[in-house]
PDB file of N, CA and C in Angstrom:
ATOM      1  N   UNK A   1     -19.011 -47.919 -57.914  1.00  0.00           N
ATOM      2  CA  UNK A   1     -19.985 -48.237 -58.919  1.00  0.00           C
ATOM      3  C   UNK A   1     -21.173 -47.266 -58.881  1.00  0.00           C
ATOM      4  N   UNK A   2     -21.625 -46.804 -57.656  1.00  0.00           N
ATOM      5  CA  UNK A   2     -22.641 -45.947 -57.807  1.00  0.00           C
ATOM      6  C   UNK A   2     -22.824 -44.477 -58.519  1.00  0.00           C
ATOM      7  N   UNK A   3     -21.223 -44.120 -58.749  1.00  0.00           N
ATOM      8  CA  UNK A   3     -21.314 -43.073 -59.498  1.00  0.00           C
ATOM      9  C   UNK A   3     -21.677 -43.511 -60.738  1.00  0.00           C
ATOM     10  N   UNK A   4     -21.221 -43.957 -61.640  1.00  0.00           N
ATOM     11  CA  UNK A   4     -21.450 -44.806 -62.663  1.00  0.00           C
ATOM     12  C   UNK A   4     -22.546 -44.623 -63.147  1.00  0.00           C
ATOM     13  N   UNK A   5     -23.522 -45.265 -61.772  1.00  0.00           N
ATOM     14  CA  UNK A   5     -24.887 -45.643 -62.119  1.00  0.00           C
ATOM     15  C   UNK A   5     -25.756 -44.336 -62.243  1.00  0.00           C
ATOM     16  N   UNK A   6     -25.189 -43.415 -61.396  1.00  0.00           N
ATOM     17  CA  UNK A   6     -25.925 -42.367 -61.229  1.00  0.00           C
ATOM     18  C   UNK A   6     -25.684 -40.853 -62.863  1.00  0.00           C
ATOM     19  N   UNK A   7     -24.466 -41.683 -63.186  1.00  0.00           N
ATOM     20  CA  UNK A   7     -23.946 -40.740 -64.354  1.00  0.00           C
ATOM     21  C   UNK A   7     -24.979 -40.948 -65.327  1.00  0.00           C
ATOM     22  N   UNK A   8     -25.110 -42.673 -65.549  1.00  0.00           N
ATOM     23  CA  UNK A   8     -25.997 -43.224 -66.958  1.00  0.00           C
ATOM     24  C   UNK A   8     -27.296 -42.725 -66.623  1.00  0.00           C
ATOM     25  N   UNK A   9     -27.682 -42.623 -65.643  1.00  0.00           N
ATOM     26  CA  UNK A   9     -29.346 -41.656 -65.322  1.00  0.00           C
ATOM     27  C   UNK A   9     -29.213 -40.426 -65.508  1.00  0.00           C
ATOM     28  N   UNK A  10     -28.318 -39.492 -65.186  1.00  0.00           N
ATOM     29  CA  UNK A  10     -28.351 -38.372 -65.652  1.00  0.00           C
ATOM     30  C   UNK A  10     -27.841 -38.032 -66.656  1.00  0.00           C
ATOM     31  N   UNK A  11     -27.342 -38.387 -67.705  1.00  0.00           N
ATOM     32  CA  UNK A  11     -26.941 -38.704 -69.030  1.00  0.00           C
ATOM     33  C   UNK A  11     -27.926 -39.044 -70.242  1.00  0.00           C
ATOM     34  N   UNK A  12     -28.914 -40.377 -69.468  1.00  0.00           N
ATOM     35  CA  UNK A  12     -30.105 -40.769 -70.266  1.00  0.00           C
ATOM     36  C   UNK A  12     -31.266 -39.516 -70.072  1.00  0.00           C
ATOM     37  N   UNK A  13     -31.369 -39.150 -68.852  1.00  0.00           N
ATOM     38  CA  UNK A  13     -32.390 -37.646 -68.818  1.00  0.00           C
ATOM     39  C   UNK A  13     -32.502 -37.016 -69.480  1.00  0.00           C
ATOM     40  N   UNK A  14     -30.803 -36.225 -69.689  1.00  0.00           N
ATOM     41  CA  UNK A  14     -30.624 -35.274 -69.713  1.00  0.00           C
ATOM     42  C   UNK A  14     -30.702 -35.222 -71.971  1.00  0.00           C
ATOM     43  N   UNK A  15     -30.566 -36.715 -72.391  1.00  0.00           N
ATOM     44  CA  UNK A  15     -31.027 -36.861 -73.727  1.00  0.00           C
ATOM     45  C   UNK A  15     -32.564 -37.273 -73.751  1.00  0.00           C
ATOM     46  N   UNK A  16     -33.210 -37.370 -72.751  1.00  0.00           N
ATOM     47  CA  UNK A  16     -34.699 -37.496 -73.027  1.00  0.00           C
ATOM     48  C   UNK A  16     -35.551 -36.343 -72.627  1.00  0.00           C
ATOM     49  N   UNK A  17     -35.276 -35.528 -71.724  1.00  0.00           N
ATOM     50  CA  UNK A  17     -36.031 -34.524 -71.515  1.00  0.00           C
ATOM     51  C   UNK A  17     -35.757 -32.587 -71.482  1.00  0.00           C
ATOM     52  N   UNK A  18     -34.266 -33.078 -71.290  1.00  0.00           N
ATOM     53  CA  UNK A  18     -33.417 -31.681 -71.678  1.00  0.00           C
ATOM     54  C   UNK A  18     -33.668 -30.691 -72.797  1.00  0.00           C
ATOM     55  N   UNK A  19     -34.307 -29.626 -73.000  1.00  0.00           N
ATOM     56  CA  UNK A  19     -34.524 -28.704 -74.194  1.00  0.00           C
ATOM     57  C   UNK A  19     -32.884 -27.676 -74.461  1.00  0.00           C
ATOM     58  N   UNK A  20     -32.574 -27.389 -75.339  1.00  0.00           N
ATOM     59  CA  UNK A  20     -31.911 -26.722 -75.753  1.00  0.00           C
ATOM     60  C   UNK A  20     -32.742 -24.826 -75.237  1.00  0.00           C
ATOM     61  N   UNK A  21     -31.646 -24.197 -74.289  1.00  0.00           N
ATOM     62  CA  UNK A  21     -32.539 -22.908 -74.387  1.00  0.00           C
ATOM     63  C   UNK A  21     -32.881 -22.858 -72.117  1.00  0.00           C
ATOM     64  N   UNK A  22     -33.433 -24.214 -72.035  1.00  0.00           N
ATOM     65  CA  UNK A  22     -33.839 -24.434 -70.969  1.00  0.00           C
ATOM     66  C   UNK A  22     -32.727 -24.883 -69.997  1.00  0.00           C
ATOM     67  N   UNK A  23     -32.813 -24.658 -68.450  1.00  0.00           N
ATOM     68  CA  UNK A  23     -31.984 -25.073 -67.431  1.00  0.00           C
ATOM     69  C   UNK A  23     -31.537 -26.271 -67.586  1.00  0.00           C
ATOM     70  N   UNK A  24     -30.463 -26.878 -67.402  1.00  0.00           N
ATOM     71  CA  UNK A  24     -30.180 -27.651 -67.695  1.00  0.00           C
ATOM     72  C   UNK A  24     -30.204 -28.726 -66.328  1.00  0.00           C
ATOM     73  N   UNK A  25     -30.648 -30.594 -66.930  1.00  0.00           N
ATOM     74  CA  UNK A  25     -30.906 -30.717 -65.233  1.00  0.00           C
ATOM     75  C   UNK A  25     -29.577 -31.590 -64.941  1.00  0.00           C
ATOM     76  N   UNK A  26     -29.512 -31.266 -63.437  1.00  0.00           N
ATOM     77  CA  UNK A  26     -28.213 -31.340 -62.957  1.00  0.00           C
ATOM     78  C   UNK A  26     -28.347 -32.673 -62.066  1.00  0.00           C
ATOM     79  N   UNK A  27     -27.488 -33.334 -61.264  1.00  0.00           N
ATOM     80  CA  UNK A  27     -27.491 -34.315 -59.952  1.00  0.00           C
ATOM     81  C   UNK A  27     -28.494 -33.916 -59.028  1.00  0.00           C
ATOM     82  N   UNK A  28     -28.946 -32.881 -58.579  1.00  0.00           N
ATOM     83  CA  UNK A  28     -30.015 -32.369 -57.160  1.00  0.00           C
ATOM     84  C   UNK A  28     -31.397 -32.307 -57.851  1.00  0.00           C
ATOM     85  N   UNK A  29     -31.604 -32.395 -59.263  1.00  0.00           N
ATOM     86  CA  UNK A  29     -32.851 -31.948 -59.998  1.00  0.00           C
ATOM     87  C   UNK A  29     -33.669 -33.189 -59.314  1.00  0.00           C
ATOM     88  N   UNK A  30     -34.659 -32.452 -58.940  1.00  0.00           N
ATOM     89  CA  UNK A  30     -35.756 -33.612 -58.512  1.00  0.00           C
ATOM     90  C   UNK A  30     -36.217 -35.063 -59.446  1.00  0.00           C
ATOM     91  N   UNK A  31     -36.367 -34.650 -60.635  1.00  0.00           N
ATOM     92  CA  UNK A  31     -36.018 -35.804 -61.260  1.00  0.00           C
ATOM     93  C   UNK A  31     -34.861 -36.859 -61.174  1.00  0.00           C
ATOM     94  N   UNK A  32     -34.391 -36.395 -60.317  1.00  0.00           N
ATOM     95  CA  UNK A  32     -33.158 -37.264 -60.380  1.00  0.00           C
ATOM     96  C   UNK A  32     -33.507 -38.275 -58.661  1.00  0.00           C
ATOM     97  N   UNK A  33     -34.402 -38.014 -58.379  1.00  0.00           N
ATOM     98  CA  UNK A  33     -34.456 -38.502 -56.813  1.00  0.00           C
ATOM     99  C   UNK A  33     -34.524 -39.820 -56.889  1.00  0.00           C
ATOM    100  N   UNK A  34     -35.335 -40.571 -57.363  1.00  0.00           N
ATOM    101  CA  UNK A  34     -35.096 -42.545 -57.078  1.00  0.00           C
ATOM    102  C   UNK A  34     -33.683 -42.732 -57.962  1.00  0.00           C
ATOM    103  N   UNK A  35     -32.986 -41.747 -57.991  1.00  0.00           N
ATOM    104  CA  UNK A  35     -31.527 -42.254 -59.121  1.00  0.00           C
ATOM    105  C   UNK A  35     -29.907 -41.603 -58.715  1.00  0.00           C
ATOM    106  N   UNK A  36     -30.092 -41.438 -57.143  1.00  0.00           N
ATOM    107  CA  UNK A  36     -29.007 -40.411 -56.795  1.00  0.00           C
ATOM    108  C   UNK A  36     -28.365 -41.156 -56.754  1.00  0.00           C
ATOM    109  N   UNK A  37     -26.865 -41.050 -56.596  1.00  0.00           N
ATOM    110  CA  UNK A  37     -25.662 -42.184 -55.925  1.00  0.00           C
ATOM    111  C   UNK A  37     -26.161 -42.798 -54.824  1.00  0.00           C
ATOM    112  N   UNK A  38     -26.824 -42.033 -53.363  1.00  0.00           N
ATOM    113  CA  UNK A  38     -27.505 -42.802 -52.201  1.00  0.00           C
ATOM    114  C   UNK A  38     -28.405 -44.223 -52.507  1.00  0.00           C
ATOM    115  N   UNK A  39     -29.191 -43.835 -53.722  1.00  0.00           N
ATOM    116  CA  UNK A  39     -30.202 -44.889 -53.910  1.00  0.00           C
ATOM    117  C   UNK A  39     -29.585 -46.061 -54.564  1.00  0.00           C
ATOM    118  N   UNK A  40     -28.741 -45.493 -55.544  1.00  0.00           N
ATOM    119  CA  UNK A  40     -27.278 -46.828 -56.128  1.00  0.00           C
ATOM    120  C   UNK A  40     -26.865 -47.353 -55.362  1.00  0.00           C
ATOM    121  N   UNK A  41     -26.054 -46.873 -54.085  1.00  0.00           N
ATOM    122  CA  UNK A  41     -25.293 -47.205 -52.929  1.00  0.00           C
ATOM    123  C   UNK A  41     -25.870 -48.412 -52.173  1.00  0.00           C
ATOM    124  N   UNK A  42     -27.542 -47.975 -51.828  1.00  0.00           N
ATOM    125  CA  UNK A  42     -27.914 -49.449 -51.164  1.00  0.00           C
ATOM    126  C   UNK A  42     -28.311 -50.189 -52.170  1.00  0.00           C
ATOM    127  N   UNK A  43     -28.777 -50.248 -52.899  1.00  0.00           N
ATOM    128  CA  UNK A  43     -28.847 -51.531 -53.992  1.00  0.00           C
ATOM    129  C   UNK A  43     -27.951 -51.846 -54.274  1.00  0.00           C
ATOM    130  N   UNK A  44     -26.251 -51.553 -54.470  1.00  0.00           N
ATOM    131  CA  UNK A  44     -25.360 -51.953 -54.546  1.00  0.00           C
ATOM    132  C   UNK A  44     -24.686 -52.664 -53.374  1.00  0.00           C
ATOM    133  N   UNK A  45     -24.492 -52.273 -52.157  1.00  0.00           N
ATOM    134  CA  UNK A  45     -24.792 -53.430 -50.497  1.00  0.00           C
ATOM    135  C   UNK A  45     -25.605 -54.199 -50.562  1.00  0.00           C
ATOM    136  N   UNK A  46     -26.347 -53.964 -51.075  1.00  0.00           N
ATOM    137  CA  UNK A  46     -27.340 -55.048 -51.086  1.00  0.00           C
ATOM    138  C   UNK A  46     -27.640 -56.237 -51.885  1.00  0.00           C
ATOM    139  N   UNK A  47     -26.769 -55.861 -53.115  1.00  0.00           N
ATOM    140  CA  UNK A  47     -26.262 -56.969 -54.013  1.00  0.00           C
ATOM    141  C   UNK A  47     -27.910 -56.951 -54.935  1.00  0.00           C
ATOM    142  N   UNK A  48     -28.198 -55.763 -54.999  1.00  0.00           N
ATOM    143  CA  UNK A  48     -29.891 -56.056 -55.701  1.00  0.00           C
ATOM    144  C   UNK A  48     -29.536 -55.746 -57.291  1.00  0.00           C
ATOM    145  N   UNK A  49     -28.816 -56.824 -58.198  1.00  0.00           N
ATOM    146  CA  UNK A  49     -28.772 -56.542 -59.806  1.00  0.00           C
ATOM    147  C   UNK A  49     -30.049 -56.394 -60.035  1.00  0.00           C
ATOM    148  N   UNK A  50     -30.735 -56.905 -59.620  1.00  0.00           N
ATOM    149  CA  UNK A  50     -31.805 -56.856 -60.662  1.00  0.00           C
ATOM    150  C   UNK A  50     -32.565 -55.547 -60.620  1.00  0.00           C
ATOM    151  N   UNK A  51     -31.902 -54.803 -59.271  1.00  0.00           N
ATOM    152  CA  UNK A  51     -32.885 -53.749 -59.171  1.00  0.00           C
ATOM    153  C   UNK A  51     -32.207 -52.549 -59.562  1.00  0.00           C
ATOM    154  N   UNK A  52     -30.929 -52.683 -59.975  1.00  0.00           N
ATOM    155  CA  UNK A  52     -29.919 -51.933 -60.589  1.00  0.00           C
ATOM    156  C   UNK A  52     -30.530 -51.555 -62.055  1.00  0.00           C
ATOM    157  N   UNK A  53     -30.612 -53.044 -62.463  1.00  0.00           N
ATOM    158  CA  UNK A  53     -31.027 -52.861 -63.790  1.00  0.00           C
ATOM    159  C   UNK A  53     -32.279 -52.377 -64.153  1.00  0.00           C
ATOM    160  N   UNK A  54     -32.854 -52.481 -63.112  1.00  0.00           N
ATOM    161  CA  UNK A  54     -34.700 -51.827 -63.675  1.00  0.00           C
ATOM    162  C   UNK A  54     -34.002 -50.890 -63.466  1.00  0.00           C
ATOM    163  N   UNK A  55     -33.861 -50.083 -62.755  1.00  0.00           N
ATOM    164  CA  UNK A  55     -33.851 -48.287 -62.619  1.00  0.00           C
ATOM    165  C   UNK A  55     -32.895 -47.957 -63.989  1.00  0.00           C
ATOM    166  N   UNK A  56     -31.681 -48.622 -64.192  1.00  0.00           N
ATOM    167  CA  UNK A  56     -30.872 -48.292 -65.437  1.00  0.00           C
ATOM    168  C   UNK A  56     -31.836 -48.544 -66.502  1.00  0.00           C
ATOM    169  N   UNK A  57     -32.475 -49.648 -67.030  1.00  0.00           N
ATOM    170  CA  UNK A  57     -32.903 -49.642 -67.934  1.00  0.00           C
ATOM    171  C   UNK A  57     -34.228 -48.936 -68.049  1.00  0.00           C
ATOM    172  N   UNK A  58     -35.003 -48.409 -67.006  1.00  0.00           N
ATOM    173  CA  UNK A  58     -36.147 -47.265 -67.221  1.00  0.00           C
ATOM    174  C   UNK A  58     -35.182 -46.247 -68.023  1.00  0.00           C
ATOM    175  N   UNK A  59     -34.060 -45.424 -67.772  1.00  0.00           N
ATOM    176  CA  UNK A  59     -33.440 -44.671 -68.203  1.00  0.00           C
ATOM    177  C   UNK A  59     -33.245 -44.673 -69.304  1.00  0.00           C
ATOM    178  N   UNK A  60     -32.433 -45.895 -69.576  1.00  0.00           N
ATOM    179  CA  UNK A  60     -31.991 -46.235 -70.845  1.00  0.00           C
ATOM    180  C   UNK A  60     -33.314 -46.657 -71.991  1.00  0.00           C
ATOM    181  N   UNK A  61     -34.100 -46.982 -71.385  1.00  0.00           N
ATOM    182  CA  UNK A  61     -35.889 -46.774 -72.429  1.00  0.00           C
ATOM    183  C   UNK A  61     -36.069 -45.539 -72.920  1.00  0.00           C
ATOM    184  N   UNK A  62     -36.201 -44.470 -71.933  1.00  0.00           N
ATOM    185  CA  UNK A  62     -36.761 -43.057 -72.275  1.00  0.00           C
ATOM    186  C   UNK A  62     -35.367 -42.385 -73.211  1.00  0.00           C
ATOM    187  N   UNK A  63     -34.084 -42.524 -72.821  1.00  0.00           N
ATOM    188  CA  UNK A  63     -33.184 -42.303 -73.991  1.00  0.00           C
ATOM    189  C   UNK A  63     -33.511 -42.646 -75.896  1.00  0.00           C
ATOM    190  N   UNK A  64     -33.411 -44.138 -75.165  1.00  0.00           N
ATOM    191  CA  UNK A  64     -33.905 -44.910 -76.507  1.00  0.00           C
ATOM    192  C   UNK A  64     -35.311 -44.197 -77.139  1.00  0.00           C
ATOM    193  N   UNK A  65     -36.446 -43.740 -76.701  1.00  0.00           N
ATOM    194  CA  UNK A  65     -37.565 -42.927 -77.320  1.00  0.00           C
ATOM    195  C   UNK A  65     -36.857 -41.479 -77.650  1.00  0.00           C
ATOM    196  N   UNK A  66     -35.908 -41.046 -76.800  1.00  0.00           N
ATOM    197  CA  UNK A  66     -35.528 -39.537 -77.605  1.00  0.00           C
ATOM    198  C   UNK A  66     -34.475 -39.917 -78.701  1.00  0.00           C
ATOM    199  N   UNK A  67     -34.251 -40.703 -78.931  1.00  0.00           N
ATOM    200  CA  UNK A  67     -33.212 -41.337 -80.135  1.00  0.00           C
ATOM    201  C   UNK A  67     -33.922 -42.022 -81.348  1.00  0.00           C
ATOM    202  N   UNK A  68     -35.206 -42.173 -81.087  1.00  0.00           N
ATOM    203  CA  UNK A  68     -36.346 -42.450 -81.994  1.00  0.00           C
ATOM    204  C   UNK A  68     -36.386 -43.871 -82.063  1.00  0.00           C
ATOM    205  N   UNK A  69     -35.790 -44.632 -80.882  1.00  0.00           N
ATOM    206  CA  UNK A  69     -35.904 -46.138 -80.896  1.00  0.00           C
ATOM    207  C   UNK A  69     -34.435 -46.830 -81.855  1.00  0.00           C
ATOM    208  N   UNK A  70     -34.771 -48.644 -81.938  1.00  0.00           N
ATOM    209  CA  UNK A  70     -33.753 -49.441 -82.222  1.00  0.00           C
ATOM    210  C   UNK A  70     -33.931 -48.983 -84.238  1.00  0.00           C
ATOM    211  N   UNK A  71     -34.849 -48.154 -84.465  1.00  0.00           N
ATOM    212  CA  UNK A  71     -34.599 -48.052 -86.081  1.00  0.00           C
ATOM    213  C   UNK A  71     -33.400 -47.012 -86.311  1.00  0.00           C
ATOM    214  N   UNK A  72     -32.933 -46.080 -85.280  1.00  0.00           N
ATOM    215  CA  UNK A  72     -31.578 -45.561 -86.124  1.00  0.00           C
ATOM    216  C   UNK A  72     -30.660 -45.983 -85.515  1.00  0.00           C
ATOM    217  N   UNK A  73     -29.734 -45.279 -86.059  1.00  0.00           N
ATOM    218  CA  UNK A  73     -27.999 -45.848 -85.762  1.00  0.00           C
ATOM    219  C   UNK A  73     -27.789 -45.520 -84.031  1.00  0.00           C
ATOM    220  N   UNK A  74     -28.165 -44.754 -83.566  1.00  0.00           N
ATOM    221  CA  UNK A  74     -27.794 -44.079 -82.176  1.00  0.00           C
ATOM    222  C   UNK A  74     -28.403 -44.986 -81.402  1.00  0.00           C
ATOM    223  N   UNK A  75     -30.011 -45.207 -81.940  1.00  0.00           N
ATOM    224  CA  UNK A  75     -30.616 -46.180 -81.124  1.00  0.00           C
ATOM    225  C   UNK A  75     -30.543 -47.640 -80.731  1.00  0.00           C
ATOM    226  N   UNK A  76     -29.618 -48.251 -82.263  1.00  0.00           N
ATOM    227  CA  UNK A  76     -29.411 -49.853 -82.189  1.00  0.00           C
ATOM    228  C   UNK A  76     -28.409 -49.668 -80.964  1.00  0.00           C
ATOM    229  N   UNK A  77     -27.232 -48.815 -81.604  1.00  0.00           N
ATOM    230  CA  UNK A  77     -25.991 -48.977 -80.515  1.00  0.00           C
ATOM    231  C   UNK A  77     -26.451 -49.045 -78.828  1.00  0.00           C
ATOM    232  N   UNK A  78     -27.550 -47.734 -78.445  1.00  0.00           N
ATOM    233  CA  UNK A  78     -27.549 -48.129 -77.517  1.00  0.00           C
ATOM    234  C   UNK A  78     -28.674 -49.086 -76.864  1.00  0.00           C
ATOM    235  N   UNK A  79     -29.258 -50.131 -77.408  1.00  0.00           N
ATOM    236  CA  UNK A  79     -29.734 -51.060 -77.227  1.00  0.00           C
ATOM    237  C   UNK A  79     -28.901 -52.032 -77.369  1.00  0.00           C
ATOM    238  N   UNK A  80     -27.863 -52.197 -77.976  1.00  0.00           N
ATOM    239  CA  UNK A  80     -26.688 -53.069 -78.100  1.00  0.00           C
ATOM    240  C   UNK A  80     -26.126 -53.148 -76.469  1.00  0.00           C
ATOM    241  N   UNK A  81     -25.866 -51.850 -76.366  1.00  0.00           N
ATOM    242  CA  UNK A  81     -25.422 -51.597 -75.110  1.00  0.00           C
ATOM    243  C   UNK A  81     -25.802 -52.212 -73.874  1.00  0.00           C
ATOM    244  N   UNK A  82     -27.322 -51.677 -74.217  1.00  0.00           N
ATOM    245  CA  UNK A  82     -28.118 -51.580 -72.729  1.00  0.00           C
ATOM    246  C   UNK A  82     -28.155 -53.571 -72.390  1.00  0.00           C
ATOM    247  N   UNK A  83     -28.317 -54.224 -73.829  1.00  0.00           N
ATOM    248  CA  UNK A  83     -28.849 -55.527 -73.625  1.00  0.00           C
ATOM    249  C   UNK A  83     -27.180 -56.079 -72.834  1.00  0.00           C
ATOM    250  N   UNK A  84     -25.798 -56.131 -73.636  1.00  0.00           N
ATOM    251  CA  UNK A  84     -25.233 -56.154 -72.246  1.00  0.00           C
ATOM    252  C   UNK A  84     -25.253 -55.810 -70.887  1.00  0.00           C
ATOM    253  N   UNK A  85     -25.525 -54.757 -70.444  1.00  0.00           N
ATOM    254  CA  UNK A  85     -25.571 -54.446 -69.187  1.00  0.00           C
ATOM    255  C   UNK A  85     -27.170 -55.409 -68.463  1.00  0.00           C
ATOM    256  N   UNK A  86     -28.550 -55.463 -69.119  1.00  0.00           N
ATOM    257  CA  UNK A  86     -29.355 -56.304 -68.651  1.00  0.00           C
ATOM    258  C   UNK A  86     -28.749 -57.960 -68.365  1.00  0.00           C
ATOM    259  N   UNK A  87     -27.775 -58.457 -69.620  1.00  0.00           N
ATOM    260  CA  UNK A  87     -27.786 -59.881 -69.355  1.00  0.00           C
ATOM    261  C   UNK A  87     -26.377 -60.223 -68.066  1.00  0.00           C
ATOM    262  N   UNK A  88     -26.361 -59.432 -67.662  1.00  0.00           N
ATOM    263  CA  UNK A  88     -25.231 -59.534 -66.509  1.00  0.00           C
ATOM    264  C   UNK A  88     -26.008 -59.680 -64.983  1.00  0.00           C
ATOM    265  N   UNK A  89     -25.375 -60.833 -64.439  1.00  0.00           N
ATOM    266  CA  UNK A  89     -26.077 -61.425 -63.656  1.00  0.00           C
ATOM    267  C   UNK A  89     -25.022 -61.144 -61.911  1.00  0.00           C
ATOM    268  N   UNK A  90     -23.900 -60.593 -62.066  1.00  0.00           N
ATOM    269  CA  UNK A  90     -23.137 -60.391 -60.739  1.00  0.00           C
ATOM    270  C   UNK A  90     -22.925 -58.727 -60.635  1.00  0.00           C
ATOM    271  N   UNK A  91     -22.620 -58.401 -59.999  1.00  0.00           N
ATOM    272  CA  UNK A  91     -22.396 -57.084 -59.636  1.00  0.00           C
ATOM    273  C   UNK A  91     -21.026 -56.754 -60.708  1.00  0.00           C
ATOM    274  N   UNK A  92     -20.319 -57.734 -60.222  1.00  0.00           N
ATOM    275  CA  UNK A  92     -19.065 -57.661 -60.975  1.00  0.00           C
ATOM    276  C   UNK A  92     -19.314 -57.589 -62.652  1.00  0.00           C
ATOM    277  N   UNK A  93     -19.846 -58.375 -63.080  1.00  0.00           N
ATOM    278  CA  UNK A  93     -20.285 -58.423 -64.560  1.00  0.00           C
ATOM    279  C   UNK A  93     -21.126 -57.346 -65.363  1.00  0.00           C
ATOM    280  N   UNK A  94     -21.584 -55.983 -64.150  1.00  0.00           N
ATOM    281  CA  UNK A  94     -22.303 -55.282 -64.462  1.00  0.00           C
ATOM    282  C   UNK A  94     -21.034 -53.676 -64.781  1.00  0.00           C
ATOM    283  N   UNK A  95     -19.823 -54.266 -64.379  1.00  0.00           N
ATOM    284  CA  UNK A  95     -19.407 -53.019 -64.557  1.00  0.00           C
ATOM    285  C   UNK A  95     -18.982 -52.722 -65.711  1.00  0.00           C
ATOM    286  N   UNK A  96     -18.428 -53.467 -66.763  1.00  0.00           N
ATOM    287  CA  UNK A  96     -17.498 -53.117 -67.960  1.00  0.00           C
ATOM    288  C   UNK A  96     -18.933 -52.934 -69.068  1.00  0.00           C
ATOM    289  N   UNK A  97     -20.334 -53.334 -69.058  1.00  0.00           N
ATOM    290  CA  UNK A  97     -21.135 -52.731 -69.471  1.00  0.00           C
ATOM    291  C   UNK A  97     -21.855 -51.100 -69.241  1.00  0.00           C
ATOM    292  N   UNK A  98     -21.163 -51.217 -67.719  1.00  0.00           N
ATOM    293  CA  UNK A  98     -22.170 -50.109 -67.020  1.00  0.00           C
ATOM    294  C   UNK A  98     -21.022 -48.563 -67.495  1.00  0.00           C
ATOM    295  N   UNK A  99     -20.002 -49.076 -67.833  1.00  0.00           N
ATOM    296  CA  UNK A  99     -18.889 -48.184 -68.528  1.00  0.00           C
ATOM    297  C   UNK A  99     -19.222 -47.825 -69.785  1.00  0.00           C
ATOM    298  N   UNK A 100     -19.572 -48.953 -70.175  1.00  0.00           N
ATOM    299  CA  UNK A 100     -19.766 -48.664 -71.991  1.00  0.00           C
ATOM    300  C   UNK A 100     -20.414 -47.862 -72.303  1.00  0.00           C
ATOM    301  N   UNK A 101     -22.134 -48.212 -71.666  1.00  0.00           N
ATOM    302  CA  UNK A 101     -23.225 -46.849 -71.337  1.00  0.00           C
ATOM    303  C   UNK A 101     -22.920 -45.750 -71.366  1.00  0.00           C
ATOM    304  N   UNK A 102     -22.313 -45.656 -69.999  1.00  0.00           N
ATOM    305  CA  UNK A 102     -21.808 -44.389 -69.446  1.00  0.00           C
ATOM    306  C   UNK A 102     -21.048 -43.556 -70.554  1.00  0.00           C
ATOM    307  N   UNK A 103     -20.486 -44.090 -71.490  1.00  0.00           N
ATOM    308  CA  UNK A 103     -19.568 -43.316 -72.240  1.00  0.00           C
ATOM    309  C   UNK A 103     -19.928 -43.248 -73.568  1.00  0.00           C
ATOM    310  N   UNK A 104     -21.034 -44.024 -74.241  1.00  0.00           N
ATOM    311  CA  UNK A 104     -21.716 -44.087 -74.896  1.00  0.00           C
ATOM    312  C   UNK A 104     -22.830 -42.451 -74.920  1.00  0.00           C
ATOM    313  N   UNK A 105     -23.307 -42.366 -73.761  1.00  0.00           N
ATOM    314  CA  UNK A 105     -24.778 -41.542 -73.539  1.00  0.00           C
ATOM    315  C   UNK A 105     -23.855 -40.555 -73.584  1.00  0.00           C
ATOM    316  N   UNK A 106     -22.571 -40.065 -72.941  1.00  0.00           N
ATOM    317  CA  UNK A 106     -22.026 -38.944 -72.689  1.00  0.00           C
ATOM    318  C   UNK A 106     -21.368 -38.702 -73.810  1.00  0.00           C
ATOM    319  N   UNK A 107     -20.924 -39.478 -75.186  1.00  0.00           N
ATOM    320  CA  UNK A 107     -20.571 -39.022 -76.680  1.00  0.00           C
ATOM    321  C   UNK A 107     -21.404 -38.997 -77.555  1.00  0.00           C
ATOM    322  N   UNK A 108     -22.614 -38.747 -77.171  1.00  0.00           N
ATOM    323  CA  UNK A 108     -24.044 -38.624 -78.173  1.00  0.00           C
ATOM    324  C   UNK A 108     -24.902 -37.661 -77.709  1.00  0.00           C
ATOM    325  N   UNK A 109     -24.712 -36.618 -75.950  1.00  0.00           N
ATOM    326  CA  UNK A 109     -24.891 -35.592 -75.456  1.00  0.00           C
ATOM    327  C   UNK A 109     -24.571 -34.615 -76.595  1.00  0.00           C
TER     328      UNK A 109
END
């Protein structure tokens, strides 16, 4: 699961702060530090959803502002999205949302 988690953060970044022209940021980019697989890994032992979901959904916020919010089409969907993955309450229940994301952010890259 922690890859997963770590894909939808660098996925949501990489549509919120990424310029066309500019380096592109990768897994080691310092921005990426409270969001590596390591930091997934123990919140995931640790059974911390809720703390899964803050760090995913900070991500999935700053996406949603480079998509211009829930008024266009890119933006409802992925607020559609994201609100599954928030109302999931087991680890288990977090994955077939945490997929959708994931594949969502990476066909709108």
């Amino acid at each position: 699961m922690e890859l997963p988690l770590e894909t939808v953060a660098l996925f949501a970044f990489k549509l919120a702060y990424e310029m066309e022209g500019e380096s592109p940021i990768l897994r080691d980019d310092p921005i990426m530090s409270d969001y590596e697989r390591e930091v997934f890994g123990l919140l995931v032992r640790r059974g911390d959803v809720e703390g899964i979901q803050f760090r995913v959904m900070h991500c999935v916020g700053l996406a949603m502002e480079a998509l211009g919010g829930v008024d266009t089409p890119l933006g409802r969907e992925l607020h559609r999205l994201s609100a599954d993955f928030s109302h999931a309450q087991t680890l288990e229940q977090l994955n077939a949302p945490l997929i959708a994301l994931k594949d969502y952010l990476k066909d709108i890259l």
